[in-house]
PDB file of N, CA and C in Angstrom:
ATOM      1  N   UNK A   1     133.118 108.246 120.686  1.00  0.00           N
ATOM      2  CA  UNK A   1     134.303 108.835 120.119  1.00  0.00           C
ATOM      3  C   UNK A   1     134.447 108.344 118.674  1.00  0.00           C
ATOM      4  N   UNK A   2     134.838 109.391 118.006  1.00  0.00           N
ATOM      5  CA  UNK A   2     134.887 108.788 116.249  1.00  0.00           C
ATOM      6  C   UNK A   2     136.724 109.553 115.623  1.00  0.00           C
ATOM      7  N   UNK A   3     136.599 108.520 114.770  1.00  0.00           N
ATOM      8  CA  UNK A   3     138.394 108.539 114.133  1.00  0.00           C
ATOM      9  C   UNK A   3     138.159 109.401 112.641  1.00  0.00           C
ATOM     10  N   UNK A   4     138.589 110.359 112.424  1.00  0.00           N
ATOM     11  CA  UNK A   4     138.250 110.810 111.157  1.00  0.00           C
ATOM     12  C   UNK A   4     139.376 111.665 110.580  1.00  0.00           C
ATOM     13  N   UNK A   5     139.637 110.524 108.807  1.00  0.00           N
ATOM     14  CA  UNK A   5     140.814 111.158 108.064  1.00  0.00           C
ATOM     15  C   UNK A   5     140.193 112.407 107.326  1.00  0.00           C
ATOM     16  N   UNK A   6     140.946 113.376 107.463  1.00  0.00           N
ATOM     17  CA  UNK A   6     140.313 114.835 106.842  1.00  0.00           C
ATOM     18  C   UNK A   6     140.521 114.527 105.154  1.00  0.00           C
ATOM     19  N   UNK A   7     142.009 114.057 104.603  1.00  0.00           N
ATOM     20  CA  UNK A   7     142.012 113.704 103.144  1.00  0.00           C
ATOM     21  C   UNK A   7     140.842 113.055 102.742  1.00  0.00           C
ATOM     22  N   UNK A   8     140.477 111.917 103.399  1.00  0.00           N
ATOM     23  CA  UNK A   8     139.209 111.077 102.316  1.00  0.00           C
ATOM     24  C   UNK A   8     137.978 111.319 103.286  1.00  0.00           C
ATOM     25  N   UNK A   9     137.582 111.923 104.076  1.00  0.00           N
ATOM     26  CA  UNK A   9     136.533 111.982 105.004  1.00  0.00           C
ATOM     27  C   UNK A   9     135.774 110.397 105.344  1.00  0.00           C
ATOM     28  N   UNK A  10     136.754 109.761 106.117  1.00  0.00           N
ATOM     29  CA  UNK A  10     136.408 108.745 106.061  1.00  0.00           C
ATOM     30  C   UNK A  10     136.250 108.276 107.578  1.00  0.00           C
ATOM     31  N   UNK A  11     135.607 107.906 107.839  1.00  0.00           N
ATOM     32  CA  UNK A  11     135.304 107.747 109.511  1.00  0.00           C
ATOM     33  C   UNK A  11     135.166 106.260 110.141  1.00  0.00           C
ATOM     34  N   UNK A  12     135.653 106.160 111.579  1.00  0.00           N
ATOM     35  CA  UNK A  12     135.724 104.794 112.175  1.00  0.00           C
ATOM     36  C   UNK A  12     134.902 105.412 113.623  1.00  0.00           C
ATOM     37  N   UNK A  13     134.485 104.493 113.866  1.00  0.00           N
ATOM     38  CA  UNK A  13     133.622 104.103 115.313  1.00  0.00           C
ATOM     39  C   UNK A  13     134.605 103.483 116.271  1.00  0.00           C
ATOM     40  N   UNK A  14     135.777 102.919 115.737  1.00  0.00           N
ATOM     41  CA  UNK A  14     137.225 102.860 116.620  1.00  0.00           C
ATOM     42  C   UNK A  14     137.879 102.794 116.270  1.00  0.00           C
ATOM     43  N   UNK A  15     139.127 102.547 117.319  1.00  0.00           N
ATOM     44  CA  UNK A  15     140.136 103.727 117.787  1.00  0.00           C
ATOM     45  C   UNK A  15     141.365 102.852 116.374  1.00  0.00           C
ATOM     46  N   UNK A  16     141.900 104.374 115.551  1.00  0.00           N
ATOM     47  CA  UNK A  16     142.318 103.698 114.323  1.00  0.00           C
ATOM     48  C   UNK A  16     143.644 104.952 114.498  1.00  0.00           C
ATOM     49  N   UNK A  17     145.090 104.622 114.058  1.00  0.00           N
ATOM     50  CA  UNK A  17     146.146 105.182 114.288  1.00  0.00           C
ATOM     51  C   UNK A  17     146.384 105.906 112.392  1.00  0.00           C
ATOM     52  N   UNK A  18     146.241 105.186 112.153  1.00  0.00           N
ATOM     53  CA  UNK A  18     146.544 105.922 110.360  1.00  0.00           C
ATOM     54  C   UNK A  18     145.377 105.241 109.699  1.00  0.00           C
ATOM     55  N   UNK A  19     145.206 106.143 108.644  1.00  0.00           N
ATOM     56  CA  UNK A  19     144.017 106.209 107.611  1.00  0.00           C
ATOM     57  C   UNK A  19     144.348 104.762 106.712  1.00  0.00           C
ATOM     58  N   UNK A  20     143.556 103.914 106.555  1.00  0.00           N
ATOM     59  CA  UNK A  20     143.480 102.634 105.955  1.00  0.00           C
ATOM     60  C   UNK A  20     143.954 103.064 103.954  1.00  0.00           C
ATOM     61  N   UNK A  21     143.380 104.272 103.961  1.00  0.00           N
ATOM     62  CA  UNK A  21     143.276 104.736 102.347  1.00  0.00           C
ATOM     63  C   UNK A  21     144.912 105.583 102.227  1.00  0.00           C
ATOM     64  N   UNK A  22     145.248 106.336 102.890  1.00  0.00           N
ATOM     65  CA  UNK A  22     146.113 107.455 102.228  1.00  0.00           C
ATOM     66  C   UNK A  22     147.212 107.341 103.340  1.00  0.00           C
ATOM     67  N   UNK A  23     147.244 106.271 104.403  1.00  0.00           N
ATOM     68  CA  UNK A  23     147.929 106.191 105.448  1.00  0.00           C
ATOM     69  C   UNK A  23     148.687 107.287 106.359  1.00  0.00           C
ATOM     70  N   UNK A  24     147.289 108.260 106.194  1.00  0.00           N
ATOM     71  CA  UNK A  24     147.838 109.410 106.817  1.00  0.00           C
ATOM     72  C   UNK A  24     147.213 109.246 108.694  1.00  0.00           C
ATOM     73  N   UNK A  25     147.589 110.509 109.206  1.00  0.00           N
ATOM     74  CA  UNK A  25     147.158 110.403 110.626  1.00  0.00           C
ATOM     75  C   UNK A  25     146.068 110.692 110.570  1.00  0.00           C
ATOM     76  N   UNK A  26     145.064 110.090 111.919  1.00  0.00           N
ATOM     77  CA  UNK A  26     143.600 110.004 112.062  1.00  0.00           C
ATOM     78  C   UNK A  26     143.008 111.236 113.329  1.00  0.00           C
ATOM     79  N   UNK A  27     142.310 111.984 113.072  1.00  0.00           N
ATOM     80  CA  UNK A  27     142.019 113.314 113.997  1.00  0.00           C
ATOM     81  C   UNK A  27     140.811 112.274 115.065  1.00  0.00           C
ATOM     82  N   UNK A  28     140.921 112.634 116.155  1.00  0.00           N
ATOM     83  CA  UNK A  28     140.113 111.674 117.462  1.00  0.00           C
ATOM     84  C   UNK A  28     139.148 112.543 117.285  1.00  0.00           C
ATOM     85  N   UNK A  29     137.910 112.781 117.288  1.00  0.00           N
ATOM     86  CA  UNK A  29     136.443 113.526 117.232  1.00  0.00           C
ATOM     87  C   UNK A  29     135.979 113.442 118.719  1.00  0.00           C
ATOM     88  N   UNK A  30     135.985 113.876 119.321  1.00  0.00           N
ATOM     89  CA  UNK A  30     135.257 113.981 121.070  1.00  0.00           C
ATOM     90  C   UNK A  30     133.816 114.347 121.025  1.00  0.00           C
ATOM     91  N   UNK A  31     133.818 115.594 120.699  1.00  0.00           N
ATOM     92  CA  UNK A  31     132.483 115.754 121.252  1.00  0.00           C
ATOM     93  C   UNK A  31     131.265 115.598 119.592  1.00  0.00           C
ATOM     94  N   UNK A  32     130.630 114.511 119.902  1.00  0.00           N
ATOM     95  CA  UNK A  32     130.370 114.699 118.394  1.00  0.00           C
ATOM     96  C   UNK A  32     128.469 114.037 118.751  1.00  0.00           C
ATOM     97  N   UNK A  33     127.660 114.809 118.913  1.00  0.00           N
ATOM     98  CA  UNK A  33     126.020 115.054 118.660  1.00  0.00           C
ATOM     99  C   UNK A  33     125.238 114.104 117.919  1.00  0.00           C
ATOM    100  N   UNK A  34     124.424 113.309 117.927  1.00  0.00           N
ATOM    101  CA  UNK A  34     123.871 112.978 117.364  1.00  0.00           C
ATOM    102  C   UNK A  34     122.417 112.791 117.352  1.00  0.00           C
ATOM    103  N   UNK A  35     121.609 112.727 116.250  1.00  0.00           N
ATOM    104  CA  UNK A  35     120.117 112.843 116.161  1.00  0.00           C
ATOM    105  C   UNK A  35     119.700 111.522 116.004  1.00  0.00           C
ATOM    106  N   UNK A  36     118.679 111.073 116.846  1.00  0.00           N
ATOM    107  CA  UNK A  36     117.976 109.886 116.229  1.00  0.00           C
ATOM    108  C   UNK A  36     117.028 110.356 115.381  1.00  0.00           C
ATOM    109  N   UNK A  37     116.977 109.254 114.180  1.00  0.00           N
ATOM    110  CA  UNK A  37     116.485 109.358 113.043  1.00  0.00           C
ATOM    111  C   UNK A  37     115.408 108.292 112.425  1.00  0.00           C
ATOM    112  N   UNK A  38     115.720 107.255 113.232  1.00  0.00           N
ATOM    113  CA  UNK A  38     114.713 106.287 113.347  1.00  0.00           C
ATOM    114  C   UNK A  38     115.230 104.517 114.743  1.00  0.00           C
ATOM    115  N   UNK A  39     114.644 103.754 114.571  1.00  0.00           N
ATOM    116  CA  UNK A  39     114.717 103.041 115.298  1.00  0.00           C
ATOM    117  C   UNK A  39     113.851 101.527 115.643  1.00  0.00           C
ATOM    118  N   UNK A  40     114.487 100.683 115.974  1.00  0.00           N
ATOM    119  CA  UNK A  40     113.272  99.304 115.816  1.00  0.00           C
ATOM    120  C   UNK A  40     113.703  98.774 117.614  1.00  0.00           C
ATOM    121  N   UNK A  41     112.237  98.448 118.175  1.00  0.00           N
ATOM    122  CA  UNK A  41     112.245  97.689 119.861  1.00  0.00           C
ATOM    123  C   UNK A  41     112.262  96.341 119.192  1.00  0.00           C
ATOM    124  N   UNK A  42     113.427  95.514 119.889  1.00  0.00           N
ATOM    125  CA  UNK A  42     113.618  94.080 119.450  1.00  0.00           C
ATOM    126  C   UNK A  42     112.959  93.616 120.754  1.00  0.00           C
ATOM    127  N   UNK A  43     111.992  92.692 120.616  1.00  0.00           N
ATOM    128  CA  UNK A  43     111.762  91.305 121.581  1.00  0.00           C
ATOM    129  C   UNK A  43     111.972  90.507 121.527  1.00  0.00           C
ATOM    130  N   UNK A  44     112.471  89.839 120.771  1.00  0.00           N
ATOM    131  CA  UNK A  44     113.072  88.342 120.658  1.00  0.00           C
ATOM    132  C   UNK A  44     114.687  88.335 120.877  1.00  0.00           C
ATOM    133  N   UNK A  45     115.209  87.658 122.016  1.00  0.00           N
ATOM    134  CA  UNK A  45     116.428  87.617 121.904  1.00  0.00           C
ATOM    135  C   UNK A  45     117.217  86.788 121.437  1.00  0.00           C
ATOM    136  N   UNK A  46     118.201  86.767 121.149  1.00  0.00           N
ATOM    137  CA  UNK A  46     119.496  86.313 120.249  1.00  0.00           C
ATOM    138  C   UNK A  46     120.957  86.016 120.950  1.00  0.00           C
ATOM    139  N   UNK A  47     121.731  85.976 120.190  1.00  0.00           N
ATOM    140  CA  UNK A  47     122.993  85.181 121.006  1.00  0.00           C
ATOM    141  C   UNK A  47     123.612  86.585 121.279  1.00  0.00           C
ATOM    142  N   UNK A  48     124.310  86.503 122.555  1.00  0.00           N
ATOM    143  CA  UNK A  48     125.138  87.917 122.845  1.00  0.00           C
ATOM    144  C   UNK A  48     123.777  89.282 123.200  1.00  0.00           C
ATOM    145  N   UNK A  49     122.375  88.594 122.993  1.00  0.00           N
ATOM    146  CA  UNK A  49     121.642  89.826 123.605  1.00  0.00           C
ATOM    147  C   UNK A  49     120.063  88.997 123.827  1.00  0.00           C
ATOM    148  N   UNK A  50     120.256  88.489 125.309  1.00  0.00           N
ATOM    149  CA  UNK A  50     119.382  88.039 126.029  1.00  0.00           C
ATOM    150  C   UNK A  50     118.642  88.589 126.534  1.00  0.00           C
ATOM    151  N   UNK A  51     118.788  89.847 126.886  1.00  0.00           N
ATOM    152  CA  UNK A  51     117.859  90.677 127.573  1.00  0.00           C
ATOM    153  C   UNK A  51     117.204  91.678 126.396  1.00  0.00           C
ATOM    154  N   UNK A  52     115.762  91.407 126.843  1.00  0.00           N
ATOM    155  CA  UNK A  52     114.757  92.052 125.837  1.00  0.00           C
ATOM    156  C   UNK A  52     113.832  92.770 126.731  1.00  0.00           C
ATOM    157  N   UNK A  53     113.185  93.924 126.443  1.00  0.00           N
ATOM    158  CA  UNK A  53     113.683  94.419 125.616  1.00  0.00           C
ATOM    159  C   UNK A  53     114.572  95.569 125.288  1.00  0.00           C
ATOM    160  N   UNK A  54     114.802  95.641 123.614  1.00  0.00           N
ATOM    161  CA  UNK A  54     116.010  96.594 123.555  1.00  0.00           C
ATOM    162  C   UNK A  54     116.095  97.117 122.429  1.00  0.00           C
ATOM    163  N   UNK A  55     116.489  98.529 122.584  1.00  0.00           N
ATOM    164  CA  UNK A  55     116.118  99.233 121.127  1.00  0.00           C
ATOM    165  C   UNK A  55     117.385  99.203 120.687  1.00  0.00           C
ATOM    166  N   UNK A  56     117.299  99.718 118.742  1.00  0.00           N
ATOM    167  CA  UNK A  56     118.260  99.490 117.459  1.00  0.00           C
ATOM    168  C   UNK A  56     117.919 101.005 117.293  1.00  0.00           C
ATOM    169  N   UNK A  57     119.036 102.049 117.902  1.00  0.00           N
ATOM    170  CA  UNK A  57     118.914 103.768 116.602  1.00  0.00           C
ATOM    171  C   UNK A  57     119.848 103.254 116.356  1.00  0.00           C
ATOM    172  N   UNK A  58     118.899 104.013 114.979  1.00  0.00           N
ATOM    173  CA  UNK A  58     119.902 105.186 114.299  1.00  0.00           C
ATOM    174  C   UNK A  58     119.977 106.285 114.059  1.00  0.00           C
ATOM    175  N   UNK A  59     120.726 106.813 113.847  1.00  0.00           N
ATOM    176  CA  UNK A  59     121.621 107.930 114.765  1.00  0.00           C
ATOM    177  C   UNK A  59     122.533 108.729 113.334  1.00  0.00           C
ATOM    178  N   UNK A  60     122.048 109.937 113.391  1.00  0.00           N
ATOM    179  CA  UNK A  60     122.452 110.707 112.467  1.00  0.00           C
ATOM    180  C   UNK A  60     123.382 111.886 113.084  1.00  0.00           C
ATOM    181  N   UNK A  61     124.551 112.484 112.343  1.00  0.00           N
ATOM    182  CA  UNK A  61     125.667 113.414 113.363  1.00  0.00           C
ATOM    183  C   UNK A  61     125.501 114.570 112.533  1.00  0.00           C
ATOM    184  N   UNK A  62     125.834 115.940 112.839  1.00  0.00           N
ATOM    185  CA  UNK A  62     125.745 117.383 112.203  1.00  0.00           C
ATOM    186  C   UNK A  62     126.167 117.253 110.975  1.00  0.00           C
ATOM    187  N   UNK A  63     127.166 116.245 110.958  1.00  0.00           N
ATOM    188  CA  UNK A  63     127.951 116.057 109.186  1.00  0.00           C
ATOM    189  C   UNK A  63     127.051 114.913 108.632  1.00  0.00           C
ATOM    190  N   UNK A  64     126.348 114.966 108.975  1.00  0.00           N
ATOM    191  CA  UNK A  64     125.561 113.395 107.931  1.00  0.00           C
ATOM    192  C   UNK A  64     126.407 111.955 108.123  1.00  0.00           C
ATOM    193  N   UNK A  65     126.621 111.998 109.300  1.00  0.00           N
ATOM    194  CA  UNK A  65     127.498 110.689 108.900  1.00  0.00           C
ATOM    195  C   UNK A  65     126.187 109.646 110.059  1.00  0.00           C
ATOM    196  N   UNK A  66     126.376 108.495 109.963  1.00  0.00           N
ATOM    197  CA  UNK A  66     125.015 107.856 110.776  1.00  0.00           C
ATOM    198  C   UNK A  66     126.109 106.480 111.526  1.00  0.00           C
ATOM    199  N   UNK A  67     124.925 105.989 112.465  1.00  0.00           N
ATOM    200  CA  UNK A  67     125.740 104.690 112.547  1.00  0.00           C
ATOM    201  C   UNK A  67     124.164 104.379 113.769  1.00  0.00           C
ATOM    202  N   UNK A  68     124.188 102.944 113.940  1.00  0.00           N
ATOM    203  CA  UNK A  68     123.252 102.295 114.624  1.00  0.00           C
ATOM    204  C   UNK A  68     124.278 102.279 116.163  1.00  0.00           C
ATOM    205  N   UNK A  69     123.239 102.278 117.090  1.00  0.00           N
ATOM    206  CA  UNK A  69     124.008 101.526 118.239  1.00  0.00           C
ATOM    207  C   UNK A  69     122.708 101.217 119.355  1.00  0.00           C
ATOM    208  N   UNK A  70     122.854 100.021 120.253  1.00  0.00           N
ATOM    209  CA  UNK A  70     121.796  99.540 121.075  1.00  0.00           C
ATOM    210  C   UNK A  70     121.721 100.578 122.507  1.00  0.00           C
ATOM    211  N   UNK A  71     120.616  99.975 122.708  1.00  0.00           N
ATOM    212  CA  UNK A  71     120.481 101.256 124.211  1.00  0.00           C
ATOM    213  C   UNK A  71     119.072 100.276 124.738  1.00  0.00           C
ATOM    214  N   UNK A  72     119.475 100.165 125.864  1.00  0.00           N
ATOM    215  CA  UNK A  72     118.073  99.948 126.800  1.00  0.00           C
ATOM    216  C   UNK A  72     116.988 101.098 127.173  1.00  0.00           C
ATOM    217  N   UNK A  73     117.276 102.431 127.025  1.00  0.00           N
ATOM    218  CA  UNK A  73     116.809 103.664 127.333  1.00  0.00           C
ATOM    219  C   UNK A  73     115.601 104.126 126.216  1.00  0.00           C
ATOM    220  N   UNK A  74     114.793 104.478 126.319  1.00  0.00           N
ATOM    221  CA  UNK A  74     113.882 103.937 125.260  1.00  0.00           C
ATOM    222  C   UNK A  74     113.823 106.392 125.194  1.00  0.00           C
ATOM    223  N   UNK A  75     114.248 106.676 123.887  1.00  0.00           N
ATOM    224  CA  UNK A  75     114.416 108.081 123.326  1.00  0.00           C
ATOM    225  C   UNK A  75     113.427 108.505 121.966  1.00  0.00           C
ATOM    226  N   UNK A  76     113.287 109.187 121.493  1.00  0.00           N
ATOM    227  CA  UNK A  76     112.058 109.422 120.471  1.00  0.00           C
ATOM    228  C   UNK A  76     112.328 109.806 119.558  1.00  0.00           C
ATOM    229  N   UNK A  77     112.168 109.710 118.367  1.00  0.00           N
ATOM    230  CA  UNK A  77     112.803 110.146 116.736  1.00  0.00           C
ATOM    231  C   UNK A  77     113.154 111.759 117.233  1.00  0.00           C
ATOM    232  N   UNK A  78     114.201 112.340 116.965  1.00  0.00           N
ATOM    233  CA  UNK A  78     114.378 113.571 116.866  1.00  0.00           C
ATOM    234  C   UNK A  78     115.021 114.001 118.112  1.00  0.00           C
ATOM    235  N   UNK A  79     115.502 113.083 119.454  1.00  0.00           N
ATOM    236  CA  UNK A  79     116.012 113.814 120.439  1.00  0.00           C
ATOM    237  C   UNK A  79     117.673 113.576 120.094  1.00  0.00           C
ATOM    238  N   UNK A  80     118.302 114.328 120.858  1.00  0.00           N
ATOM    239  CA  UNK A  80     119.593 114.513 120.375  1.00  0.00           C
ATOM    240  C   UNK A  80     120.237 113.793 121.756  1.00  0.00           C
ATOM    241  N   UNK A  81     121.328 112.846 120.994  1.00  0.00           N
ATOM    242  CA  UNK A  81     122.080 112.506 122.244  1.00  0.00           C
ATOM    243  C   UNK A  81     123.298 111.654 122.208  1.00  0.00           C
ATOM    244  N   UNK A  82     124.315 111.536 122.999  1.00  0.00           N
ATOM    245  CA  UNK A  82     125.773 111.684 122.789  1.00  0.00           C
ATOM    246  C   UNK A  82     125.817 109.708 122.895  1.00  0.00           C
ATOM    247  N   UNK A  83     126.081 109.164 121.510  1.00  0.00           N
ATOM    248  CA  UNK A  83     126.149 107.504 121.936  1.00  0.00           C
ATOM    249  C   UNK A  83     127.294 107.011 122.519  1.00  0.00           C
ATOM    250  N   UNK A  84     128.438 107.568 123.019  1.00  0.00           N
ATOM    251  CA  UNK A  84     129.387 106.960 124.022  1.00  0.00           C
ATOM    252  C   UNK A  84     128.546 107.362 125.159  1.00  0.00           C
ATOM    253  N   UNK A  85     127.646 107.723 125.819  1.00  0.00           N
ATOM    254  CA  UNK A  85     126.987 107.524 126.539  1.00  0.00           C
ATOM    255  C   UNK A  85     125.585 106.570 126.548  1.00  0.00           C
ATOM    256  N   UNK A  86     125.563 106.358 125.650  1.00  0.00           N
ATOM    257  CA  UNK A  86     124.435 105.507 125.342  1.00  0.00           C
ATOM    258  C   UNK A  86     125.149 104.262 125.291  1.00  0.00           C
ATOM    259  N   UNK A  87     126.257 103.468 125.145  1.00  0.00           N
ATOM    260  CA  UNK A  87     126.799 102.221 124.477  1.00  0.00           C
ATOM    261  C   UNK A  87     126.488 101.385 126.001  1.00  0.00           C
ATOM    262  N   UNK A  88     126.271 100.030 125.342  1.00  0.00           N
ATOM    263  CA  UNK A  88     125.751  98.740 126.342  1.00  0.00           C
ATOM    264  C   UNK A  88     127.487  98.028 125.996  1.00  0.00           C
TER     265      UNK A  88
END
């Protein structure tokens, strides 16, 4: 789910009640697509992510807007797919 002010096209990954810039109201985005665009398999684990292994997209949306998020599900440059379903 994504937060997006229409005045500054400015977007959040969460849940945000008024626009940080123009303190206007924030439109909730539901159904919103995204393309993987590239991606790195981590093996070495780290604090808060012990279990390896585990992939890093990123993740491109119809409007160009991008954002990374983790997934155990291992997907291929170019498939399309919804990351509130993907989130660990």
């Amino acid at each position: 789910m994504e937060y997006h002010c229409i005045r500054f096209n400015k977007w959040w990954n969460y849940p945000v009640k008024k626009c940080i810039l123009c303190d206007g109201d924030v439109v909730e985005v539901l159904d919103m697509k995204y393309k993987i665009i590239g991606y790195t398999e981590v093996f070495v684990p780290s604090e808060n992510h012990e279990e390896v292994p585990y992939f890093q997209y990123l993740l491109e949306s119809e409007e160009g807007n991008r954002k990374i998020i983790k997934s155990y599900d291992d997907h291929s440059i170019g498939d399309s797919i919804d990351p509130d379903l993907e989130l660990i």
